[in-house]
N, C-alpha and C. Protein backbone atom coordinates (compact mmCIF):
# COMPACT_ATOMS: atom_id res chain seq x y z
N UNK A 1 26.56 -25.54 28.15
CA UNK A 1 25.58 -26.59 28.21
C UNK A 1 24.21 -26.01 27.93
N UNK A 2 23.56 -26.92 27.12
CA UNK A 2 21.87 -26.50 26.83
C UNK A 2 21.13 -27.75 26.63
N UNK A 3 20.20 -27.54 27.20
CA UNK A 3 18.99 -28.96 26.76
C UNK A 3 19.43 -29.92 27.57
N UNK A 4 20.82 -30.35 28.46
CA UNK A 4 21.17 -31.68 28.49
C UNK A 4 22.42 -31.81 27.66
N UNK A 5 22.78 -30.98 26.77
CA UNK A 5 24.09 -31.33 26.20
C UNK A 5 25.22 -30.40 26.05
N UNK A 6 26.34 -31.07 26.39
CA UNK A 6 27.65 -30.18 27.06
C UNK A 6 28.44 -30.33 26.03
N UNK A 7 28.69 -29.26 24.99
CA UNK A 7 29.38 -28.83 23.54
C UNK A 7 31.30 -28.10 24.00
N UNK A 8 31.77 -28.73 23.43
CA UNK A 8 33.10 -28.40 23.61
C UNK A 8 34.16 -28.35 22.41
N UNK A 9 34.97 -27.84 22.27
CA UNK A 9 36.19 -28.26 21.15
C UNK A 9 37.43 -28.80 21.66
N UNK A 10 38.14 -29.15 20.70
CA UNK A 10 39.19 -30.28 20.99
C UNK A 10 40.67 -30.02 20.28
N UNK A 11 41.45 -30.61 20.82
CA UNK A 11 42.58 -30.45 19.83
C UNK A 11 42.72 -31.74 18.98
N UNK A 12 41.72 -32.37 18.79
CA UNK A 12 41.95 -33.52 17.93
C UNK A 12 40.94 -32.52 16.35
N UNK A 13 40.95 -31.77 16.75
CA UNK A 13 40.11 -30.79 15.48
C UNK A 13 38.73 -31.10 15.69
N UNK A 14 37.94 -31.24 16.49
CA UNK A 14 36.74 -31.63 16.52
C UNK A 14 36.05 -30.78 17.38
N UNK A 15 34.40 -30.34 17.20
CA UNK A 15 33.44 -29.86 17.96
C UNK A 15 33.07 -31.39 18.59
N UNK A 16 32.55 -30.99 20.37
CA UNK A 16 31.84 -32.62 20.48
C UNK A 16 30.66 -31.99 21.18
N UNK A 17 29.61 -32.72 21.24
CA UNK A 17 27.97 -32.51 21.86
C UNK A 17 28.17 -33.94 22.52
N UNK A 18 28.05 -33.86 23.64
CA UNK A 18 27.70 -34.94 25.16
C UNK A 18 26.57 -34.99 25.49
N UNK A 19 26.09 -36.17 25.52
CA UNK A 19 24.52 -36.13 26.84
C UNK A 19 25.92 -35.65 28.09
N UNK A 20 24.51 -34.66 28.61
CA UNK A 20 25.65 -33.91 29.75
C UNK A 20 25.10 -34.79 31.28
N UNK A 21 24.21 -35.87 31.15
CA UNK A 21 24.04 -37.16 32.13
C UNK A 21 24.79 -37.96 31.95
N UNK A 22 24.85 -38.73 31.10
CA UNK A 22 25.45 -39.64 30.85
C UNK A 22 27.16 -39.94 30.42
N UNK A 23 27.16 -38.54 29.44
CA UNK A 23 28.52 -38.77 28.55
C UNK A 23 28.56 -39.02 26.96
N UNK A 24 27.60 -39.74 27.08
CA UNK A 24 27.66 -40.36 25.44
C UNK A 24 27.30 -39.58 24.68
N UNK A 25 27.98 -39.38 23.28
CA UNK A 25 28.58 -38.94 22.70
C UNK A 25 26.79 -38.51 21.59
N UNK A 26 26.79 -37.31 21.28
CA UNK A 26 25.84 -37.09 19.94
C UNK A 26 25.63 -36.61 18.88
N UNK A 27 26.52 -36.18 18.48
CA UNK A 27 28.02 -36.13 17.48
C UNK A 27 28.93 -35.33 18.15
N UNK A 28 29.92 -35.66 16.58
CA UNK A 28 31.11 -34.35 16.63
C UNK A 28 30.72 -33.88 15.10
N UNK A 29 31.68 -32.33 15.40
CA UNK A 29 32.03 -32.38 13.85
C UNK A 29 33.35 -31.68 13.47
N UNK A 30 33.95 -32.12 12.44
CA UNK A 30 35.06 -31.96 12.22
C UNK A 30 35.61 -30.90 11.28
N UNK A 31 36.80 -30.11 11.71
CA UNK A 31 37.43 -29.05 11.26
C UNK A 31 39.03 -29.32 10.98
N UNK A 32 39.42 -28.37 10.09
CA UNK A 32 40.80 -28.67 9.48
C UNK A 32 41.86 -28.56 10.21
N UNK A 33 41.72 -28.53 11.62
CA UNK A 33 42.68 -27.78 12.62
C UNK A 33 42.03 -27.76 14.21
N UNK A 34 42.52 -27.15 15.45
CA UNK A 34 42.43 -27.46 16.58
C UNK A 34 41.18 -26.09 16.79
N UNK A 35 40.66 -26.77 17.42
CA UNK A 35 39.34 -26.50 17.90
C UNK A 35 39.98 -25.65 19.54
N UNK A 36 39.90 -24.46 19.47
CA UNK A 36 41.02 -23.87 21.10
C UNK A 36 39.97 -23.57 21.79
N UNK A 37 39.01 -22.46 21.85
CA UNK A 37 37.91 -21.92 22.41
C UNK A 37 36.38 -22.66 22.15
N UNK A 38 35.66 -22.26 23.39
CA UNK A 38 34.55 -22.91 23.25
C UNK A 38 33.34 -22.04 22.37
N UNK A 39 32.54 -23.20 22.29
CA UNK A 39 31.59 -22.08 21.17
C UNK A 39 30.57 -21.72 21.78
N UNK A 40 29.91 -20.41 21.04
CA UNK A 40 28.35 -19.78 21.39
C UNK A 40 27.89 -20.18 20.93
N UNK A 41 26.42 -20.02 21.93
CA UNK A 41 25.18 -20.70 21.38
C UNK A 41 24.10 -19.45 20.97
N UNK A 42 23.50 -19.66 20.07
CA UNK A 42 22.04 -18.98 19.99
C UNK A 42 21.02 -19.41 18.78
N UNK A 43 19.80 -19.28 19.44
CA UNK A 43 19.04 -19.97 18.92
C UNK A 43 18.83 -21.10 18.03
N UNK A 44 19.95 -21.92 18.41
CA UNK A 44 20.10 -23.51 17.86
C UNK A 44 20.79 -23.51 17.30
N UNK A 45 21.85 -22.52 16.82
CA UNK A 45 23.11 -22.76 16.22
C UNK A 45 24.34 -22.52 17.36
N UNK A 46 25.18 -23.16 17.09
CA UNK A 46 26.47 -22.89 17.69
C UNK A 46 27.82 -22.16 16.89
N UNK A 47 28.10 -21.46 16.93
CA UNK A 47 29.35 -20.75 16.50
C UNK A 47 30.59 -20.87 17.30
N UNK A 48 31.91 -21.10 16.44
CA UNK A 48 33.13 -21.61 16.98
C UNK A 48 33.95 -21.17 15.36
N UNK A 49 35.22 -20.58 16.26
CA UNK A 49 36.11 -20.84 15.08
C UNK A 49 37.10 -21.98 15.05
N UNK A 50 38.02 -22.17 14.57
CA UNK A 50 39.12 -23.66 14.28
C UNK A 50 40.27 -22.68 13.87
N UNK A 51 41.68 -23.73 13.91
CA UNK A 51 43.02 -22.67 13.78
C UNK A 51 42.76 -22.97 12.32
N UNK A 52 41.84 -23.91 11.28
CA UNK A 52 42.06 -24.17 10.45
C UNK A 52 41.79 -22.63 9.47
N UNK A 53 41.45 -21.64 9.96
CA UNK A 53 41.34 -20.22 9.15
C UNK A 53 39.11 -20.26 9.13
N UNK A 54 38.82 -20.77 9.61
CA UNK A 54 37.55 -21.19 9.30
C UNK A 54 36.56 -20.48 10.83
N UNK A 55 35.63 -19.82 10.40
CA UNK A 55 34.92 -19.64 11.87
C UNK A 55 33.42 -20.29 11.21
N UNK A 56 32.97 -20.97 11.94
CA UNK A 56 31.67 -22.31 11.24
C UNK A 56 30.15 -21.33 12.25
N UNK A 57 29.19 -21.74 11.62
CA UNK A 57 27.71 -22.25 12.36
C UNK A 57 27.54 -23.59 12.11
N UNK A 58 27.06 -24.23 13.07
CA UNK A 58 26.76 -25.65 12.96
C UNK A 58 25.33 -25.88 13.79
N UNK A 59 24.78 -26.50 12.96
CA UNK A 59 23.22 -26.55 13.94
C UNK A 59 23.90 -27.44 15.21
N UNK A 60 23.20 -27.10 16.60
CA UNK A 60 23.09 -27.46 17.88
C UNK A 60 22.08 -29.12 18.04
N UNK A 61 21.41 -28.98 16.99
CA UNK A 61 21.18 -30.76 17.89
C UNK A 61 21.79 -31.37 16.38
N UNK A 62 22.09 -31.20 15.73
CA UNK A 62 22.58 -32.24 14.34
C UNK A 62 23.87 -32.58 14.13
N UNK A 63 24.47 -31.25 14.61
CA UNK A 63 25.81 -31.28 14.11
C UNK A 63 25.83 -31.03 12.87
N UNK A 64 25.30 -30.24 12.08
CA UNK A 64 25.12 -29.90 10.58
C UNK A 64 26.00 -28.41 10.30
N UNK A 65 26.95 -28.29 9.24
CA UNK A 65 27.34 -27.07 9.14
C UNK A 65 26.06 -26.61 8.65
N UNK A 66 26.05 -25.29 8.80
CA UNK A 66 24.96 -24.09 8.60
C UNK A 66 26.30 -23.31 7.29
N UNK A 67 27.15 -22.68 7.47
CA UNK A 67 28.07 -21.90 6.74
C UNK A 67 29.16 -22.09 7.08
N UNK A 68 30.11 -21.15 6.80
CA UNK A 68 31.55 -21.08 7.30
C UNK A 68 31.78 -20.02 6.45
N UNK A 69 32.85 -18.96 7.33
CA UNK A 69 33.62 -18.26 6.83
C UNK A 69 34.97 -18.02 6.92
N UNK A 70 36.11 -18.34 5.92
CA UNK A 70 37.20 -17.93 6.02
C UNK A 70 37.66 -16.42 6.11
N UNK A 71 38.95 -16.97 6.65
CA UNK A 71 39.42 -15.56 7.49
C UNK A 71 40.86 -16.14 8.64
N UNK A 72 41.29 -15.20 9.15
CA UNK A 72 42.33 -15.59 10.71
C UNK A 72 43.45 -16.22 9.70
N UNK A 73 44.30 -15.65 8.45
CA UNK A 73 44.95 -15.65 7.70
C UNK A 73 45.80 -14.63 8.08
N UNK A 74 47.54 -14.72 8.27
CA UNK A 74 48.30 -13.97 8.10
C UNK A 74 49.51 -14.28 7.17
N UNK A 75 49.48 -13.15 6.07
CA UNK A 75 49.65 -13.69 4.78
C UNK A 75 51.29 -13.01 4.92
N UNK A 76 52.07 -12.50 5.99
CA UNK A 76 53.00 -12.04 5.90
C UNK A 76 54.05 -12.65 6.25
N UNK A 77 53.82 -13.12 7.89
CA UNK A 77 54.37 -14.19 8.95
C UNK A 77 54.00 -15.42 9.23
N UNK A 78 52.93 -15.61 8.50
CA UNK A 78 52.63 -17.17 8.51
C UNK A 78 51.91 -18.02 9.50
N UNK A 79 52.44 -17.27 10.56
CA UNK A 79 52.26 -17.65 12.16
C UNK A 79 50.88 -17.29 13.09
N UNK A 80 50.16 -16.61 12.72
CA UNK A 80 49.32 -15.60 13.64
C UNK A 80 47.80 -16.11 12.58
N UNK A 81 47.44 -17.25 12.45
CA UNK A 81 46.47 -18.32 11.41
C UNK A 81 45.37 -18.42 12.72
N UNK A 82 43.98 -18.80 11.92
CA UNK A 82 42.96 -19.15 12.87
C UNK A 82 42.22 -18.26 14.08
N UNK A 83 41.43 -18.96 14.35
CA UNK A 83 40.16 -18.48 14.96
C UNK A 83 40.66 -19.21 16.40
N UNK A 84 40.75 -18.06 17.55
CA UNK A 84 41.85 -18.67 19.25
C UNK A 84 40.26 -18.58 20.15
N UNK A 85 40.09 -17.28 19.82
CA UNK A 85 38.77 -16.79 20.98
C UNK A 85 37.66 -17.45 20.77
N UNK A 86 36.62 -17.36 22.17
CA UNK A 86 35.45 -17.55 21.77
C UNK A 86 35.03 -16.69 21.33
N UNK A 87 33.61 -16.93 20.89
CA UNK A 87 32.79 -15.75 20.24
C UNK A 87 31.60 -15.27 21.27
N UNK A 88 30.94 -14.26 20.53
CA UNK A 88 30.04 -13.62 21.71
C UNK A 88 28.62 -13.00 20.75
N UNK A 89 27.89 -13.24 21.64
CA UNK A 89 26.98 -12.94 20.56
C UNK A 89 26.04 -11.88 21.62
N UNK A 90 25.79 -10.76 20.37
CA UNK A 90 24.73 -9.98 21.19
C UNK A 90 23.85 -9.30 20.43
N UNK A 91 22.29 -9.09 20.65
CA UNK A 91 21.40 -8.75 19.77
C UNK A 91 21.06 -9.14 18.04
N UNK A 92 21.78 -10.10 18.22
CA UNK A 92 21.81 -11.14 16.85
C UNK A 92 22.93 -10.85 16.01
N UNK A 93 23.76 -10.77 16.49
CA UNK A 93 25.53 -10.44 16.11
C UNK A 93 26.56 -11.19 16.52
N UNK A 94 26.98 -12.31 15.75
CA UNK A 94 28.02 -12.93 16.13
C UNK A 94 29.61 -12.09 16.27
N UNK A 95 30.51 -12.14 17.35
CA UNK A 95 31.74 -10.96 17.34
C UNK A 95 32.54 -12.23 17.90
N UNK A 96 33.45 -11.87 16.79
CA UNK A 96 34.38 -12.88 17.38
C UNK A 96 35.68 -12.36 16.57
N UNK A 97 37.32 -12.85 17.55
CA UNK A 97 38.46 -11.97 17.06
C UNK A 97 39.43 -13.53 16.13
N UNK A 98 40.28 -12.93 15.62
CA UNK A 98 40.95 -13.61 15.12
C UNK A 98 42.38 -13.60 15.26
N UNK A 99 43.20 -14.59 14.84
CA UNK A 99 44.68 -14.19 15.64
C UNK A 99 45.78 -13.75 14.42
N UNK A 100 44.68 -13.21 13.06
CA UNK A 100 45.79 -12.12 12.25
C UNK A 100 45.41 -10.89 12.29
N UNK A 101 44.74 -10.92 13.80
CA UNK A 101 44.67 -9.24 14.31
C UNK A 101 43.02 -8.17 13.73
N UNK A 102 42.43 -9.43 13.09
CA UNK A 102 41.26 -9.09 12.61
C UNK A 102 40.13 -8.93 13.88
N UNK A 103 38.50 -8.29 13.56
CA UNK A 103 37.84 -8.49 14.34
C UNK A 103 36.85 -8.74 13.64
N UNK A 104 35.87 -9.74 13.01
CA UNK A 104 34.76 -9.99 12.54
C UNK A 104 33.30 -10.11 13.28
N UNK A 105 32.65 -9.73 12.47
CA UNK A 105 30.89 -9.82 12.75
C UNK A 105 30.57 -10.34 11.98
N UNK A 106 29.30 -11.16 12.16
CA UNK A 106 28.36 -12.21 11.39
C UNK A 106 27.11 -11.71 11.89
């Protein structure tokens, strides 16, 4: 939660931003796949990955993608796809793992 608004992911594939008083809704935004872990925040962006192979920035009050990078691809077994963890951010370094055994920085 920041400002008043409580950011979460979903298994309907969606990021959501809540008035964290009220409830109501101030967007979502949508990804190709289930949204498992919650996202980091820093300095007005939010970072989250999706099982869809995708780890996003999305601005924090718009809901606007910022980028995306693919990745969390396992091209052998098929099975071990997407972005599970949260991410972590430290000294202006996004670190976040992936579940084809990768470890990426942004």
């Amino acid at each position: 939660m920041a400002n008043g608004v409580v950011y979460f992911g979903s298994g309907d594939s969606n990021l959501y931003a809540l008035n964290s008083a009220t409830g109501d809704l101030r967007w979502k935004f949508k990804t190709g796949d289930v949204v498992h872990a919650s996202p980091a925040l820093a300095d007005g962006v939010l970072f989250f990955g999706s099982w869809d192979s995708y780890f996003y920035a999305v601005d924090a009050a718009t809901g606007k993608e910022k980028w995306r990078f693919h990745g969390g691809e396992d091209p052998l077994i098929h099975n071990q796809v997407g972005f599970q963890s949260s991410p972590a951010i430290a000294n202006g370094i996004v670190y976040t793992g992936c579940r084809n055994g990768d470890f990426s920085m942004t």
